[in-house]
PDB file of N, CA and C in Angstrom:
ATOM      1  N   UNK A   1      79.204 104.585 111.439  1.00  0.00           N
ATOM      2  CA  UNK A   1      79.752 104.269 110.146  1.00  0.00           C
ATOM      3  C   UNK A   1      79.675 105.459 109.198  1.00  0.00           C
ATOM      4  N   UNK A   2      78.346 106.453 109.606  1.00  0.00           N
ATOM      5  CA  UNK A   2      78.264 106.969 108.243  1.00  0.00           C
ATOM      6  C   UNK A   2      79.661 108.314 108.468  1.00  0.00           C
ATOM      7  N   UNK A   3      79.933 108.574 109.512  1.00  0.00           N
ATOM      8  CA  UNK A   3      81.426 109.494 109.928  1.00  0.00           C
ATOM      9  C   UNK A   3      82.464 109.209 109.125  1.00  0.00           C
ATOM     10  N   UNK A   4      82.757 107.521 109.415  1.00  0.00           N
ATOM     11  CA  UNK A   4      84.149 107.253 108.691  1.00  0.00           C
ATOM     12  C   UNK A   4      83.786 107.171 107.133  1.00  0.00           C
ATOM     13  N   UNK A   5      83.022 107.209 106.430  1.00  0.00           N
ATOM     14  CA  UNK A   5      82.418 106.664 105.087  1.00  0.00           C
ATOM     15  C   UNK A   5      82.892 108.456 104.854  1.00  0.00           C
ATOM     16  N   UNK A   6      82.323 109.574 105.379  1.00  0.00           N
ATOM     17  CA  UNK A   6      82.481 110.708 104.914  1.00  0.00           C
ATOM     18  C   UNK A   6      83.830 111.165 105.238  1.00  0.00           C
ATOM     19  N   UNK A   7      84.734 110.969 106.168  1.00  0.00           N
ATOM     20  CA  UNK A   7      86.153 110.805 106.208  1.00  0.00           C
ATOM     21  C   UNK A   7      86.712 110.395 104.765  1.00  0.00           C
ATOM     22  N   UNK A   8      86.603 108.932 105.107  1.00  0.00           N
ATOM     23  CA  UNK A   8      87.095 108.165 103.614  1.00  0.00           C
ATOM     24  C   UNK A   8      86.644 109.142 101.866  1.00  0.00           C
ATOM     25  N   UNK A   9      85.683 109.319 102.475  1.00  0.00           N
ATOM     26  CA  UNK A   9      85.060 109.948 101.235  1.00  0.00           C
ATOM     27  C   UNK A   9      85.934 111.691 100.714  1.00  0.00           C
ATOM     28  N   UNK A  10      86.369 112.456 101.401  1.00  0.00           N
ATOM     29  CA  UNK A  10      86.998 113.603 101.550  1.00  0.00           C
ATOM     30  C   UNK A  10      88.652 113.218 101.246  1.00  0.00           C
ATOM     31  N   UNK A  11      88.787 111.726 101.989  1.00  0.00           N
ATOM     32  CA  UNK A  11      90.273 111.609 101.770  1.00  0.00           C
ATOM     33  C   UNK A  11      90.202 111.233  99.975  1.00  0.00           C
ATOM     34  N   UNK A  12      89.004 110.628 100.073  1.00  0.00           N
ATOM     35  CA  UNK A  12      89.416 109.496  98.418  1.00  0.00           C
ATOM     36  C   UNK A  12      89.446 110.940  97.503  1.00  0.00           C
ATOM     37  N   UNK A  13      88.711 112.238  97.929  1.00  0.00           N
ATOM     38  CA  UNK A  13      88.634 113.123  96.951  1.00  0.00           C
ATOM     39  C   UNK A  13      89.578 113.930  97.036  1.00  0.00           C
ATOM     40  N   UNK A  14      90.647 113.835  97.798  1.00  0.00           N
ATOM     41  CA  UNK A  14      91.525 114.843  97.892  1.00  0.00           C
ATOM     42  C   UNK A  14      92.864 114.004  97.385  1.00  0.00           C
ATOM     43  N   UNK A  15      93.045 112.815  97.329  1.00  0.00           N
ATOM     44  CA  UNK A  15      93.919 112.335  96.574  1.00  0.00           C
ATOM     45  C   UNK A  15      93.358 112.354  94.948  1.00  0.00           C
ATOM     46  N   UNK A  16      92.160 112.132  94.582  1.00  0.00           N
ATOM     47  CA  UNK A  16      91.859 112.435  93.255  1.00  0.00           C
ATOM     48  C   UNK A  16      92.491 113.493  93.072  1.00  0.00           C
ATOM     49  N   UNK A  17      92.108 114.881  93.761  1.00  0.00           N
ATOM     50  CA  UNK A  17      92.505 116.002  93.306  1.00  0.00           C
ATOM     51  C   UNK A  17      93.744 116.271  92.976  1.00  0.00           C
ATOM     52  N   UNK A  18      94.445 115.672  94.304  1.00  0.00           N
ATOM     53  CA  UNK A  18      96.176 115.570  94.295  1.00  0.00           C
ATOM     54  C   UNK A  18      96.283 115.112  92.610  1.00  0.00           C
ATOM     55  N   UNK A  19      95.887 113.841  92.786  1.00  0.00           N
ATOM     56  CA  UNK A  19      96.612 113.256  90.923  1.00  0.00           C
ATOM     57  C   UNK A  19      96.232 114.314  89.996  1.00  0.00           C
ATOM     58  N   UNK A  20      95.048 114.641  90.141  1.00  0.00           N
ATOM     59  CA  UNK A  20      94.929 115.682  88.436  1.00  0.00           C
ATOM     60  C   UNK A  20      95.700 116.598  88.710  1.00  0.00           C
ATOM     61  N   UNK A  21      96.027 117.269  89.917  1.00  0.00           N
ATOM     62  CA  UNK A  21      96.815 118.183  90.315  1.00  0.00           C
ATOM     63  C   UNK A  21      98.482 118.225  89.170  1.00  0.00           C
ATOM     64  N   UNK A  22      98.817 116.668  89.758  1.00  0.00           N
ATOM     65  CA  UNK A  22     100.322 116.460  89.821  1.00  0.00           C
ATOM     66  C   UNK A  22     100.155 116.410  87.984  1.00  0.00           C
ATOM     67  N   UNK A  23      99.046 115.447  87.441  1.00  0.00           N
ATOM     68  CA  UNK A  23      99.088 115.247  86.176  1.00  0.00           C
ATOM     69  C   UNK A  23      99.381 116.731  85.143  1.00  0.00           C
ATOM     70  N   UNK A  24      98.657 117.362  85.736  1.00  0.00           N
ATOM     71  CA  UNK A  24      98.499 118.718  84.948  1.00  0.00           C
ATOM     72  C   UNK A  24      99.633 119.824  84.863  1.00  0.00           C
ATOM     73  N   UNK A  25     100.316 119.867  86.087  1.00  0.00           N
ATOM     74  CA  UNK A  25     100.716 120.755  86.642  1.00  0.00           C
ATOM     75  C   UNK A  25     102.072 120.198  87.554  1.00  0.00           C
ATOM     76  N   UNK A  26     103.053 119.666  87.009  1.00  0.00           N
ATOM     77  CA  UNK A  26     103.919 119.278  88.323  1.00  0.00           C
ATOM     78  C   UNK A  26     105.005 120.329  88.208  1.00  0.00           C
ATOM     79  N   UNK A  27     104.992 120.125  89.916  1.00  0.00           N
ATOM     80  CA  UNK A  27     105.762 121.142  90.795  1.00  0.00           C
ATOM     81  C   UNK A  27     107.117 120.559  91.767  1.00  0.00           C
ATOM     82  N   UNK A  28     107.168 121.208  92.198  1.00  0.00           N
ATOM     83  CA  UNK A  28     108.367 120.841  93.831  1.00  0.00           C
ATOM     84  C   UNK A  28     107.741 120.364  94.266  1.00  0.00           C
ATOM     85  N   UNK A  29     108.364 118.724  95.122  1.00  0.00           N
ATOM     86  CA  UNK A  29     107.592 118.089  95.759  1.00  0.00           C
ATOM     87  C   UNK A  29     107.104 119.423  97.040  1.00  0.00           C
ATOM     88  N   UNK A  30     107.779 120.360  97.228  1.00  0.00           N
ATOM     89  CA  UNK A  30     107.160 121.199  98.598  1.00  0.00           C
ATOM     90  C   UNK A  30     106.136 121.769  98.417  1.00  0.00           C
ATOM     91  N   UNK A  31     106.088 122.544  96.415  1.00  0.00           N
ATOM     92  CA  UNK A  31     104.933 123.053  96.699  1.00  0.00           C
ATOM     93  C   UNK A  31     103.911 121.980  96.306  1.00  0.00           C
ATOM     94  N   UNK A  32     104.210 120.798  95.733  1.00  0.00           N
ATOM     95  CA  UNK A  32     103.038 119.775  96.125  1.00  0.00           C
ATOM     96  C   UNK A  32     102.595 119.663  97.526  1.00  0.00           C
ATOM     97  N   UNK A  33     102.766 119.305  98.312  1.00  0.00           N
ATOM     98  CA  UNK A  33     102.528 119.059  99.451  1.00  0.00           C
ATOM     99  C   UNK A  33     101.745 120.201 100.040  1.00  0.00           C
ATOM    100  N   UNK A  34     102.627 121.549  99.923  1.00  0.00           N
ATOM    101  CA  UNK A  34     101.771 122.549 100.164  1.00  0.00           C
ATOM    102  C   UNK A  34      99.800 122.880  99.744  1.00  0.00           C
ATOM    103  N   UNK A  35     100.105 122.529  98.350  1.00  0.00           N
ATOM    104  CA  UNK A  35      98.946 122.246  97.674  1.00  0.00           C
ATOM    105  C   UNK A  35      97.672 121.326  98.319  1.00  0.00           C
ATOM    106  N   UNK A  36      98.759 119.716  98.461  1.00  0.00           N
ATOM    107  CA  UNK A  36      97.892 119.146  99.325  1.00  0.00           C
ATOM    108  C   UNK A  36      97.168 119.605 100.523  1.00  0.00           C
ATOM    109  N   UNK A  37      98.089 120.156 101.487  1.00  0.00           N
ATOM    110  CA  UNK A  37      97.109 120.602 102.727  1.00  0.00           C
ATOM    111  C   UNK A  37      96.273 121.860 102.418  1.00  0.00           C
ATOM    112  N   UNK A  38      96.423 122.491 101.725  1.00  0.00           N
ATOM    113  CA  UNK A  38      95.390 123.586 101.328  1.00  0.00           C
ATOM    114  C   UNK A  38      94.046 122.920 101.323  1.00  0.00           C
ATOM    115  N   UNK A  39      94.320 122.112 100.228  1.00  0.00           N
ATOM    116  CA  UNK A  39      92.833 121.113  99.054  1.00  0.00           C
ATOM    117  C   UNK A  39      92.037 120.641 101.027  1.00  0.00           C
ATOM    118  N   UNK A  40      93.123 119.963 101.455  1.00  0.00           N
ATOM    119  CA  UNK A  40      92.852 118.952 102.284  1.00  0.00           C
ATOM    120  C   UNK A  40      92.108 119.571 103.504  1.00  0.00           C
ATOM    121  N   UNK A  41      92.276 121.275 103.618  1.00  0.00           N
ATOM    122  CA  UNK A  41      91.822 121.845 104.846  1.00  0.00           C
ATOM    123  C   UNK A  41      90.963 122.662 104.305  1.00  0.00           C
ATOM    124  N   UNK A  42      90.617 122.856 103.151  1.00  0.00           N
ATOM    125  CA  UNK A  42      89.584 123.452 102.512  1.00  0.00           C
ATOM    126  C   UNK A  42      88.616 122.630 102.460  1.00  0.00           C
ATOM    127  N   UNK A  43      88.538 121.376 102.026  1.00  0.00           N
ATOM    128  CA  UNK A  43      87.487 120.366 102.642  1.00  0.00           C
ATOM    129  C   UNK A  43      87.177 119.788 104.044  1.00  0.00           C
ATOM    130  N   UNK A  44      87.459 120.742 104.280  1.00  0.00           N
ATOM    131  CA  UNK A  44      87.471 120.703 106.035  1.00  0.00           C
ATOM    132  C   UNK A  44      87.746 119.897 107.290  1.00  0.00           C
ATOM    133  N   UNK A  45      88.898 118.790 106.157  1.00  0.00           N
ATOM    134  CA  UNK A  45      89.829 117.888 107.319  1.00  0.00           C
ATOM    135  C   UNK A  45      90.307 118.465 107.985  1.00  0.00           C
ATOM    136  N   UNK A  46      90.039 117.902 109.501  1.00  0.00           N
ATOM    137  CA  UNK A  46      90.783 118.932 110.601  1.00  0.00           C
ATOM    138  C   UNK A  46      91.792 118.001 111.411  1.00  0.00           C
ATOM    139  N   UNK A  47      93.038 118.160 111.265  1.00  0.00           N
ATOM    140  CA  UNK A  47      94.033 117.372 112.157  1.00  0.00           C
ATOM    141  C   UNK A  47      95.066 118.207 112.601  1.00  0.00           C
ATOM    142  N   UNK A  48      96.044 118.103 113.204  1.00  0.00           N
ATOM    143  CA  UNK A  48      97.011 118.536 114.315  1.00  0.00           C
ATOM    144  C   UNK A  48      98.099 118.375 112.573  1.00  0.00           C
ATOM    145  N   UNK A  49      98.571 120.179 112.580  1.00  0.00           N
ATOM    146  CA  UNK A  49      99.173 120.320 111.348  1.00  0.00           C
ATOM    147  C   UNK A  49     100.227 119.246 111.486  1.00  0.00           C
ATOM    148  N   UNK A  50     101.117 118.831 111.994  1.00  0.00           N
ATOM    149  CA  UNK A  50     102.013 117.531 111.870  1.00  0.00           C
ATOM    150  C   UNK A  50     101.287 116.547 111.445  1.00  0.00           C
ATOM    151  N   UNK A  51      99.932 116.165 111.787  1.00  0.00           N
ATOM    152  CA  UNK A  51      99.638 114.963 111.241  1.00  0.00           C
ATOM    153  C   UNK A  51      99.363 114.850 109.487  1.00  0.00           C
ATOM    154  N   UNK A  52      98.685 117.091 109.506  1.00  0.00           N
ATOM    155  CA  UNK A  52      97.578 116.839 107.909  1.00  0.00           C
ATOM    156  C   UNK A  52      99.305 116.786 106.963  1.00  0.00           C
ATOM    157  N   UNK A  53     100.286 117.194 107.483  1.00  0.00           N
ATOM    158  CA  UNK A  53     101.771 117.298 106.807  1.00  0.00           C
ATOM    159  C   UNK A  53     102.221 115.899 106.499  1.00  0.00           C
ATOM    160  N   UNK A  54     102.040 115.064 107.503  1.00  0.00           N
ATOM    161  CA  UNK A  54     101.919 113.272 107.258  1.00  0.00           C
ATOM    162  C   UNK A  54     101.167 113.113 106.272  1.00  0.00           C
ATOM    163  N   UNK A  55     100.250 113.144 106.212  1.00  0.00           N
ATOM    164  CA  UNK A  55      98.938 112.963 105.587  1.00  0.00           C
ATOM    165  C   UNK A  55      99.645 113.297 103.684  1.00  0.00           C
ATOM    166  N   UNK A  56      99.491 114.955 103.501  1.00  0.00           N
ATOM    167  CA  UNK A  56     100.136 115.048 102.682  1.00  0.00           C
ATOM    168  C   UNK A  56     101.135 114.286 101.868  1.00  0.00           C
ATOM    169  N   UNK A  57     102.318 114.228 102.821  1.00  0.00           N
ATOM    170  CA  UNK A  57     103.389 113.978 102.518  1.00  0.00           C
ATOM    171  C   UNK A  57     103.019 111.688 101.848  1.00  0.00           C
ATOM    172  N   UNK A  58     102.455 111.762 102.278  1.00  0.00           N
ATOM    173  CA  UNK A  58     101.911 109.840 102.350  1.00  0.00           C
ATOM    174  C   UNK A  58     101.250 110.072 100.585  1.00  0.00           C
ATOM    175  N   UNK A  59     100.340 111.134 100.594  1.00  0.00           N
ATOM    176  CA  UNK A  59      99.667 111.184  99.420  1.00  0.00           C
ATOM    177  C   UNK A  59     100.464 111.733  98.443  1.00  0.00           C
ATOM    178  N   UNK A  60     101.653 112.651  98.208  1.00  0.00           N
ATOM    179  CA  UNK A  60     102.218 112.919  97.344  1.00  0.00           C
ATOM    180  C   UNK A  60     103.309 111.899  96.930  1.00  0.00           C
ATOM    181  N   UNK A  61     103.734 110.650  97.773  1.00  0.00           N
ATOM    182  CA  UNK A  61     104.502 109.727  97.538  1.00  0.00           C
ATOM    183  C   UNK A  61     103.832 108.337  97.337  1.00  0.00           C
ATOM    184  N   UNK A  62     102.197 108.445  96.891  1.00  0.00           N
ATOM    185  CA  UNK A  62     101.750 107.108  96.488  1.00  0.00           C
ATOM    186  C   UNK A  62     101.527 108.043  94.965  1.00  0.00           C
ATOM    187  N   UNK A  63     101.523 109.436  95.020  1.00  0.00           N
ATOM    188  CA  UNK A  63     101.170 110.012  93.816  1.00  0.00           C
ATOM    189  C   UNK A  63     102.495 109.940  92.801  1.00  0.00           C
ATOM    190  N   UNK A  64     103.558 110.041  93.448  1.00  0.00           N
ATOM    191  CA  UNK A  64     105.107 109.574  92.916  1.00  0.00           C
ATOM    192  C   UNK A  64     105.323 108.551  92.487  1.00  0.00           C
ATOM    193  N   UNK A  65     104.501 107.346  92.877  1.00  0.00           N
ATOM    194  CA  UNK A  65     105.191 105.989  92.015  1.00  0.00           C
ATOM    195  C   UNK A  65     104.957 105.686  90.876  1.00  0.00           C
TER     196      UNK A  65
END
């Protein structure tokens, strides 16, 4: 449990980041996204770049509504 709790925990902080991101500062959705996987691989989520690009792309369009 305590794996996925620190998963969850990295994701919940990297969509925080995303929003203050977008709040402060909005861009192209590309270089949003770009942004995202930076934040997202700097906290040292590690996935198969198609997926962290999913990933991204999921978080900049719950950050869009």
């Amino acid at each position: 449990m305590k794996a996925l709790n620190i998963v969850l925990a990295v994701i919940g902080g990297a969509v925080a980041g995303a929003a203050v991101g977008l709040l402060l500062a909005p861009e192209k959705g590309e270089d949003t996204r770009k942004q995202i996987i930076k934040y997202l691989e700097s906290k040292g989520v590690k996935l198969h770049r198609s997926k962290l690009e999913e990933l991204a792309d999921e978080i900049a369009d719950e950050l869009g509504k």
